[in-house]
C-alpha atoms as a PDB file:
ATOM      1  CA  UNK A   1       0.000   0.000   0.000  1.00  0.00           C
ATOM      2  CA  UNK A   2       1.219   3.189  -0.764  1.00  0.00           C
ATOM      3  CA  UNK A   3       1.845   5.290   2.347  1.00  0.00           C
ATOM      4  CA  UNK A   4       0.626   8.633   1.842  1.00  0.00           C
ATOM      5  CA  UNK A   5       1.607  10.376   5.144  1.00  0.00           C
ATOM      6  CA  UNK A   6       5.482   9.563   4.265  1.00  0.00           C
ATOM      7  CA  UNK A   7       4.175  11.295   0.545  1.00  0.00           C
ATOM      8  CA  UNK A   8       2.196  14.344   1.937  1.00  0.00           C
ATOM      9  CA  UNK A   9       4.780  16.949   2.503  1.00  0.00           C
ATOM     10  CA  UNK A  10       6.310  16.807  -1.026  1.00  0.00           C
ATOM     11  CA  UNK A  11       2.927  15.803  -2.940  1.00  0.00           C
ATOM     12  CA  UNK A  12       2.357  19.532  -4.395  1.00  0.00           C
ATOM     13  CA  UNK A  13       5.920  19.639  -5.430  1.00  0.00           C
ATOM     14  CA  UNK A  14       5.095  18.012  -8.668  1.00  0.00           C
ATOM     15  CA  UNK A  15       3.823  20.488 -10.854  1.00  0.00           C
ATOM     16  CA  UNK A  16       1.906  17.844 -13.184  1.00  0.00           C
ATOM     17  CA  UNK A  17      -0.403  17.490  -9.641  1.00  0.00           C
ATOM     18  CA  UNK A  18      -0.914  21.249  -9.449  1.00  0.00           C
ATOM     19  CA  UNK A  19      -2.022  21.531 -13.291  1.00  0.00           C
ATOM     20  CA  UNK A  20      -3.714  18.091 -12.907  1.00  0.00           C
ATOM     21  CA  UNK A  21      -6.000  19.865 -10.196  1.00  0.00           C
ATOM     22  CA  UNK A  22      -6.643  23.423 -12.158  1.00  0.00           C
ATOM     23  CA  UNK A  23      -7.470  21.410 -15.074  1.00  0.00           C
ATOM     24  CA  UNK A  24      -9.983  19.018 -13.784  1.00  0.00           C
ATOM     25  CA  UNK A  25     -11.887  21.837 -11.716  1.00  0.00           C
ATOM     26  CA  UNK A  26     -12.039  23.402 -15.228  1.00  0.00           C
ATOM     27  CA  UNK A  27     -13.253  20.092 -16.250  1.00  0.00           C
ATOM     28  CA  UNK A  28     -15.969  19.637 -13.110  1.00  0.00           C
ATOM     29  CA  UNK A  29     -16.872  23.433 -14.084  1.00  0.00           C
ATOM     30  CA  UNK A  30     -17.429  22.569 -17.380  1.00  0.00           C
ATOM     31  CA  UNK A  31     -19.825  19.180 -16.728  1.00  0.00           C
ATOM     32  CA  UNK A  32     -21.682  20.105 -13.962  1.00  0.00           C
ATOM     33  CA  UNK A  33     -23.559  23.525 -12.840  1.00  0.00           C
ATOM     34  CA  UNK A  34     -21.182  24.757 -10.327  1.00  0.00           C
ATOM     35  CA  UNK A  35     -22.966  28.124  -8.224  1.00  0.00           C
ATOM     36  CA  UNK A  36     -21.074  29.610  -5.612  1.00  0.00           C
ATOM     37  CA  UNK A  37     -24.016  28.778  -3.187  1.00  0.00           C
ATOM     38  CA  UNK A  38     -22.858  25.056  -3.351  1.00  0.00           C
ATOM     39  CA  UNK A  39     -21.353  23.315  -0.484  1.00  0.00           C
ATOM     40  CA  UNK A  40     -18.765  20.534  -1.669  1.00  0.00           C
ATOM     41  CA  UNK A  41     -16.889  17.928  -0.312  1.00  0.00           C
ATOM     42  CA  UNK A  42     -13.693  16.287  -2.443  1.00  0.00           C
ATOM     43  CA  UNK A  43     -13.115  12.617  -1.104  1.00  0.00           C
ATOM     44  CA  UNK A  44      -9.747  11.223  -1.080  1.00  0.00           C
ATOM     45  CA  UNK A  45      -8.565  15.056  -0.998  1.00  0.00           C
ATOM     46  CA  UNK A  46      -5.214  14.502   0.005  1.00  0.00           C
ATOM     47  CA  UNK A  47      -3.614  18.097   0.393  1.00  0.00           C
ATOM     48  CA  UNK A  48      -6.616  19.560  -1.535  1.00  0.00           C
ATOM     49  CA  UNK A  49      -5.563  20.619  -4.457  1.00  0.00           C
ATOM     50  CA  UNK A  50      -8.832  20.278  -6.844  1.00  0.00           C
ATOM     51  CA  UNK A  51     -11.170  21.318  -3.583  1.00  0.00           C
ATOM     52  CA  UNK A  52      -8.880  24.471  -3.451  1.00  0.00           C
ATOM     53  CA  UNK A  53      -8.779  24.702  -6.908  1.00  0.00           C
ATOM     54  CA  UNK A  54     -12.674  24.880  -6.822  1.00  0.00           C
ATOM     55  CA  UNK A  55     -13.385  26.882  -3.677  1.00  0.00           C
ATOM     56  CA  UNK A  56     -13.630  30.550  -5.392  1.00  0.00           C
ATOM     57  CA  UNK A  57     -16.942  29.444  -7.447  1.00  0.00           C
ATOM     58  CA  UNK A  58     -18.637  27.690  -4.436  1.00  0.00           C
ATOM     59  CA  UNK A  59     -20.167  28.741  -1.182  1.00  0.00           C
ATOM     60  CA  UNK A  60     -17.894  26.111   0.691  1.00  0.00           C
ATOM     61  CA  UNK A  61     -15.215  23.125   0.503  1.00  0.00           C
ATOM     62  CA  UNK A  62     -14.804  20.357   2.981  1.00  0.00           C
ATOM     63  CA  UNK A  63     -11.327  18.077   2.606  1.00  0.00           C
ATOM     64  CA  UNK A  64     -11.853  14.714   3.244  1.00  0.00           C
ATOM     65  CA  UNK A  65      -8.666  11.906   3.381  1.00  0.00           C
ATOM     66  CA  UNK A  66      -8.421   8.836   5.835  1.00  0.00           C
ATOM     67  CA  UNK A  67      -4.243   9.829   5.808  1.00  0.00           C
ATOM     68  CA  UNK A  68      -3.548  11.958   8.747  1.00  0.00           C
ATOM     69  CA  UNK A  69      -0.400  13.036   7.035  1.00  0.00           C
ATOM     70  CA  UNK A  70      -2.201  14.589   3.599  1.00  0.00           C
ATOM     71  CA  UNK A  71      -4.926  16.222   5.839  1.00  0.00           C
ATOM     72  CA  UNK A  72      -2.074  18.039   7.727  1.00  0.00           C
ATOM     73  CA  UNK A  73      -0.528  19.099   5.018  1.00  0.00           C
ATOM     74  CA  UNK A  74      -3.796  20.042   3.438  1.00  0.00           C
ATOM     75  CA  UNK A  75      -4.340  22.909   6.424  1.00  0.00           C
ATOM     76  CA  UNK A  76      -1.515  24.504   5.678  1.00  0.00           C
ATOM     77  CA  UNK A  77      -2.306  24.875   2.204  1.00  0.00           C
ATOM     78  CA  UNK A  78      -5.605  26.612   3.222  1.00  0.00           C
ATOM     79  CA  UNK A  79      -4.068  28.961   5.289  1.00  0.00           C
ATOM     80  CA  UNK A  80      -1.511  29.485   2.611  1.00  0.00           C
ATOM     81  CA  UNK A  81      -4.316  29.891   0.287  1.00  0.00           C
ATOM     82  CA  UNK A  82      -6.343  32.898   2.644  1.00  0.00           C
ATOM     83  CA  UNK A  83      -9.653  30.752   2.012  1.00  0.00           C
ATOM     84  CA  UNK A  84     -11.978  30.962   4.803  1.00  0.00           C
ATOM     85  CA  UNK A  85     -14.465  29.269   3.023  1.00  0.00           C
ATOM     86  CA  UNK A  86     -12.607  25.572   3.129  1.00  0.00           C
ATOM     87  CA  UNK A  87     -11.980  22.867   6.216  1.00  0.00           C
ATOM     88  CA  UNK A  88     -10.340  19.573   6.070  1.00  0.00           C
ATOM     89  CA  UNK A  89     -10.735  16.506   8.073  1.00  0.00           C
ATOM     90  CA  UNK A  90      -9.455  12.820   8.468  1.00  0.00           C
ATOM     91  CA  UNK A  91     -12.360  10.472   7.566  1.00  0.00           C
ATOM     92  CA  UNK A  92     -12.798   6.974   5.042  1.00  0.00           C
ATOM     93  CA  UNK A  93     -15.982   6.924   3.900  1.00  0.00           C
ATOM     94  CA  UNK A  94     -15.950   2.902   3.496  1.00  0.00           C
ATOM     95  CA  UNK A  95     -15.458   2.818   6.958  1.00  0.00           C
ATOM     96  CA  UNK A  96     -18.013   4.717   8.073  1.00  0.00           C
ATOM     97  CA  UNK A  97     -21.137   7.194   6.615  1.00  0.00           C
ATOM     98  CA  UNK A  98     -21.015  11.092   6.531  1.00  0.00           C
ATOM     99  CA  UNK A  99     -22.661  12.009   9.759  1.00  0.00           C
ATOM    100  CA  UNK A 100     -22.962  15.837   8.891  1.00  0.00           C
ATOM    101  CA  UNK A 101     -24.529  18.200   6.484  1.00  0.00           C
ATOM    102  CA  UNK A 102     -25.434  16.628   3.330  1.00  0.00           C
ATOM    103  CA  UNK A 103     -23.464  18.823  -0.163  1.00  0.00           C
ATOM    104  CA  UNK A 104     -24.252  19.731  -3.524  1.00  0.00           C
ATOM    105  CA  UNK A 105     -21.398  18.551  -5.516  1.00  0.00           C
ATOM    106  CA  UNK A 106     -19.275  15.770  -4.347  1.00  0.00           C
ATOM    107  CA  UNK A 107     -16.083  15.799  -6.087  1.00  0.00           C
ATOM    108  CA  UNK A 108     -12.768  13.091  -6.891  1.00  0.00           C
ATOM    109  CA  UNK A 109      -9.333  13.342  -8.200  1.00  0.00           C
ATOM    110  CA  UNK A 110      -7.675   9.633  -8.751  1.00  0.00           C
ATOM    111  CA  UNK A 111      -8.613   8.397  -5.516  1.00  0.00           C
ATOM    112  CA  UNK A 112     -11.409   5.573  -6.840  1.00  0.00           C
ATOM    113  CA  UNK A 113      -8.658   3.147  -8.224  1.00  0.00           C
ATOM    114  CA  UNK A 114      -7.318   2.910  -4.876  1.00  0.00           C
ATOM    115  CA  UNK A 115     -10.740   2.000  -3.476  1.00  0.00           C
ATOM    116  CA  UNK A 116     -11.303  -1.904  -3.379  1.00  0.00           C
ATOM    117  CA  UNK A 117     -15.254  -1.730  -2.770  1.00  0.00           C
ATOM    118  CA  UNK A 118     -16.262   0.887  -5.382  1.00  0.00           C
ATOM    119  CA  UNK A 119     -19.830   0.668  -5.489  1.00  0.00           C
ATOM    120  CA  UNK A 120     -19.668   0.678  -1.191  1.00  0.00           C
ATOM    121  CA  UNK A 121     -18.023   4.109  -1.770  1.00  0.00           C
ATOM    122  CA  UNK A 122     -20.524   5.392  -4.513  1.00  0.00           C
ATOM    123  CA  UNK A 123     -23.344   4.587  -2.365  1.00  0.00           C
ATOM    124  CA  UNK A 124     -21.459   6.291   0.467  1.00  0.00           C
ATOM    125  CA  UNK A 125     -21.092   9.470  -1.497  1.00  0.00           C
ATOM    126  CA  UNK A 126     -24.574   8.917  -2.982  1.00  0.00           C
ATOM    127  CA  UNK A 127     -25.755   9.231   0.671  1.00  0.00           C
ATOM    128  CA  UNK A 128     -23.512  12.168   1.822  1.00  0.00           C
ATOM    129  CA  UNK A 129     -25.489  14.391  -1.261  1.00  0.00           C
ATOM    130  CA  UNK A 130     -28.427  16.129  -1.120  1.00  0.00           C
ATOM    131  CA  UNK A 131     -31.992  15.269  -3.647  1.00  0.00           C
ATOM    132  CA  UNK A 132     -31.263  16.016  -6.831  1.00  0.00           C
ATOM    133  CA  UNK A 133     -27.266  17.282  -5.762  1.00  0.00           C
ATOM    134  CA  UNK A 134     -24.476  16.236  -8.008  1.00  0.00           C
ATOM    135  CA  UNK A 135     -20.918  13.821  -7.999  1.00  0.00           C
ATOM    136  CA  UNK A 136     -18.032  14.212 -10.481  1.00  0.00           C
ATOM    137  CA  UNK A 137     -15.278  11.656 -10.228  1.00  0.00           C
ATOM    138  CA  UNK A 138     -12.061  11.645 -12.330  1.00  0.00           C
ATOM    139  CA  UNK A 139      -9.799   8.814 -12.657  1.00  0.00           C
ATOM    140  CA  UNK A 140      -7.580   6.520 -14.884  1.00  0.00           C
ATOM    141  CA  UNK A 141      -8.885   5.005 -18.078  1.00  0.00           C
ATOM    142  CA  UNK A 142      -8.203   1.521 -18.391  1.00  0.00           C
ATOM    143  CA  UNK A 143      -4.707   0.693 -18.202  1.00  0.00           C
ATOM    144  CA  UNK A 144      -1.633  -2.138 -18.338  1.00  0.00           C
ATOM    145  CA  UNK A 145      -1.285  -1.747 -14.710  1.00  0.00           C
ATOM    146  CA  UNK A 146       2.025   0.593 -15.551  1.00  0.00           C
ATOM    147  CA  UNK A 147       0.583   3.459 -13.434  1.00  0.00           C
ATOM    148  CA  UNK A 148       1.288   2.167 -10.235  1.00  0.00           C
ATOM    149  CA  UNK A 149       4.706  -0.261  -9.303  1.00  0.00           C
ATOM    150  CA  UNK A 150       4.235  -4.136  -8.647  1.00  0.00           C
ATOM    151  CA  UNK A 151       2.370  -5.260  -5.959  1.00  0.00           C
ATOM    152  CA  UNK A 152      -0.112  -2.200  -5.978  1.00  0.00           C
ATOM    153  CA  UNK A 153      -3.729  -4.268  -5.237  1.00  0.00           C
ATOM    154  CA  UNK A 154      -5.756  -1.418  -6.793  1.00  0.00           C
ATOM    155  CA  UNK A 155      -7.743  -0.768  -9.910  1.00  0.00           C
ATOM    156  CA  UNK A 156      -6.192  -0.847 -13.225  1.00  0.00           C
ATOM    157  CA  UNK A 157      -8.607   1.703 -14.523  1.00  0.00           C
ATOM    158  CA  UNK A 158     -12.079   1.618 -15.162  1.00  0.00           C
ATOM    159  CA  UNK A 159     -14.124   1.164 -18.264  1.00  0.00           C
ATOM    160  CA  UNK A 160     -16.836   2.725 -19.411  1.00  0.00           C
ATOM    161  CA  UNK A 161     -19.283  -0.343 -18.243  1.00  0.00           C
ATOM    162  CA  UNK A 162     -18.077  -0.564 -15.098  1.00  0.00           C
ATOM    163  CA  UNK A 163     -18.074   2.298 -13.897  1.00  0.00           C
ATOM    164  CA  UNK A 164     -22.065   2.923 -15.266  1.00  0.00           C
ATOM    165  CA  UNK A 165     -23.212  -0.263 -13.915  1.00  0.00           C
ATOM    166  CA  UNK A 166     -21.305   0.971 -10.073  1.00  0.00           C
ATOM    167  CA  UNK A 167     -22.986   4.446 -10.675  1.00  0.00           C
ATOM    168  CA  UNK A 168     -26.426   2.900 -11.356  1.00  0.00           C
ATOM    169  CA  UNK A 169     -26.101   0.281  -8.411  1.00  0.00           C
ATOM    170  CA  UNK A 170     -24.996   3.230  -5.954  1.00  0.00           C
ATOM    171  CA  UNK A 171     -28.662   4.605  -6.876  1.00  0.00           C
ATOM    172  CA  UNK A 172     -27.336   7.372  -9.438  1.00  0.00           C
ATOM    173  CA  UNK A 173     -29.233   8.729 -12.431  1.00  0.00           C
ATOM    174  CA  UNK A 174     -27.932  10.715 -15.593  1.00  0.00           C
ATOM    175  CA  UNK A 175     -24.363   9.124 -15.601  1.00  0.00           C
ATOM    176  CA  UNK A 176     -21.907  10.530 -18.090  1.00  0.00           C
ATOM    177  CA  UNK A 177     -18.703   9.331 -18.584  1.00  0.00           C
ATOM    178  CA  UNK A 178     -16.309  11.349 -20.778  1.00  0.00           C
ATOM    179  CA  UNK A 179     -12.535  11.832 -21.963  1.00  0.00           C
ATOM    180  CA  UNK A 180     -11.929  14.771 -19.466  1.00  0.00           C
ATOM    181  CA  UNK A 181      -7.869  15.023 -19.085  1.00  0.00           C
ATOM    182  CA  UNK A 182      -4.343  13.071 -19.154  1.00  0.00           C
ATOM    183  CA  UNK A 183      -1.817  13.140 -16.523  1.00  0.00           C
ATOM    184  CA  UNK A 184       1.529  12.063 -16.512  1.00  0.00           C
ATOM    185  CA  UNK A 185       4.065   9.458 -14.541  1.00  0.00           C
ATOM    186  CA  UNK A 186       7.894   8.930 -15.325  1.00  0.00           C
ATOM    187  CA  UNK A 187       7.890   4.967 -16.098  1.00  0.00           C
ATOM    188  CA  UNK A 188      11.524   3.732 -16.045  1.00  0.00           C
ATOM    189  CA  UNK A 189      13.268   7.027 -16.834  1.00  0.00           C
ATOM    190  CA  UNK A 190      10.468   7.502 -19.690  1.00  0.00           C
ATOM    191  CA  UNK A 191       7.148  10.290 -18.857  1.00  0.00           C
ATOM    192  CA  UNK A 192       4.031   8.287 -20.060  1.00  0.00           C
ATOM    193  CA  UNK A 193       0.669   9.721 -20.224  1.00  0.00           C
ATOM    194  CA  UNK A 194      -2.299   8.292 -19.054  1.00  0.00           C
ATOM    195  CA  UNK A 195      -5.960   9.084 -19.915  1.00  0.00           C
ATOM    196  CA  UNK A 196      -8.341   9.976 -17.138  1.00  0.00           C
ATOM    197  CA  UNK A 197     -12.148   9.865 -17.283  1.00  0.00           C
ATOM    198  CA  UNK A 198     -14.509  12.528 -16.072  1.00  0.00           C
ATOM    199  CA  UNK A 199     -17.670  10.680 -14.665  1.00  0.00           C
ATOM    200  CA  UNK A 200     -20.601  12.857 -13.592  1.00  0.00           C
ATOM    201  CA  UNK A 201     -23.993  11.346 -12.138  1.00  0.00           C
ATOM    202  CA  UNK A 202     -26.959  12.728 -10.428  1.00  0.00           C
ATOM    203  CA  UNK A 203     -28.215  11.809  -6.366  1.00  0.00           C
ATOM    204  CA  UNK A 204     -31.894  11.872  -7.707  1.00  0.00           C
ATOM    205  CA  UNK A 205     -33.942   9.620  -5.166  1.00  0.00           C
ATOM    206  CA  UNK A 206     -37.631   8.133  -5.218  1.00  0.00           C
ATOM    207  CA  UNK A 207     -40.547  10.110  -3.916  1.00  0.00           C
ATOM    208  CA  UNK A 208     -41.517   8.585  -0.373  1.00  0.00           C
ATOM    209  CA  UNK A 209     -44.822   6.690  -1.015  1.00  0.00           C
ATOM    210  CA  UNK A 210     -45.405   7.081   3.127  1.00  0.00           C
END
């Protein structure tokens, strides 16, 4: 497993992160109707790059990592950044449920292929949004299983049918999946690009017949 509390100080020293972030908040932006009365959580934030990235068009951004080391280092990058408007916490949502304030946008930067369980997590983040509120999840496209070194026990990737038929389990309507991005990895001594997906989906749940 990769240990991402040994990783956190450094992680926004790669500048292919920091672009990585901008772009896909462009992306989200793009997709999804973004209002600056939204409240939004990013799960699997580590130092909060894309939730920073995002918090000048929204009302308010919560962090969310289960590493205590990213979430640290996350802090300081809000009070770096002068947002008020952002807070970060430790927290796994496949451990437990979100026990506060439901959002309006739910939002992921290539933290799902780490995720064993990922309809349990899209049902999770299905229940942390409001009626009718929205998710947008980015990730890798399908891949050789290059991205990561040997041994990593993660996803590969996702396709386009898995990933709709985890959406539609999780209880999501209006699922789009979409070329969105690519980001970029030095494989022995050689920079490789990858492709990553930009899946959005709707929370919409049944009337209650009681």
């Amino acid at each position: 497993m990769t240990d991402f509390d040994e990783l956190a100080k450094g992680w926004d020293d790669d500048p292919h992160r920091v672009e990585r972030a901008r772009r896909a908040a462009d992306a989200i932006a793009a997709a999804v109707p973004v209002r600056e009365t939204m409240r939004v959580l990013e799960y699997g934030a580590g130092t909060g790059l894309l939730g920073i990235a995002l918090s000048d068009r929204v009302r308010e951004v919560v962090l969310l990592d289960s590493s205590v080391g990213m979430i640290e280092t996350a802090r300081q990058r809000i009070v770096e950044s002068g947002r008020a408007n952002i807070t970060a916490q430790v927290g796994d949502l496949t451990a437990e449920p979100w026990a506060g304030e439901p959002f309006e946008l739910v939002v992921s930067l290539m933290a799902m292929h780490h995720v064993p369980d990922i309809t349990l997590l899209l049902t999770r983040l299905h229940e942390a949004t409001v009626d009718g509120g929205w998710v947008a999840v980015l990730d890798l496209e399908p891949e050789a299983g290059t991205y990561h070194d040997p041994g990593f026990e993660g996803h590969h990737g996702f396709s386009r049918g898995a990933l709709r038929r985890a959406f539609a389990a999780a209880g999501y309507s209006h699922v789009c999946v979409r070329n969105a991005l690519t980001t970029e990895r030095e494989i022995g001594g050689e920079l490789r690009s990858f492709g990553v997906f930009l899946a959005t989906a709707q929370a919409e749940r049944p009337p209650d017949d009681g």
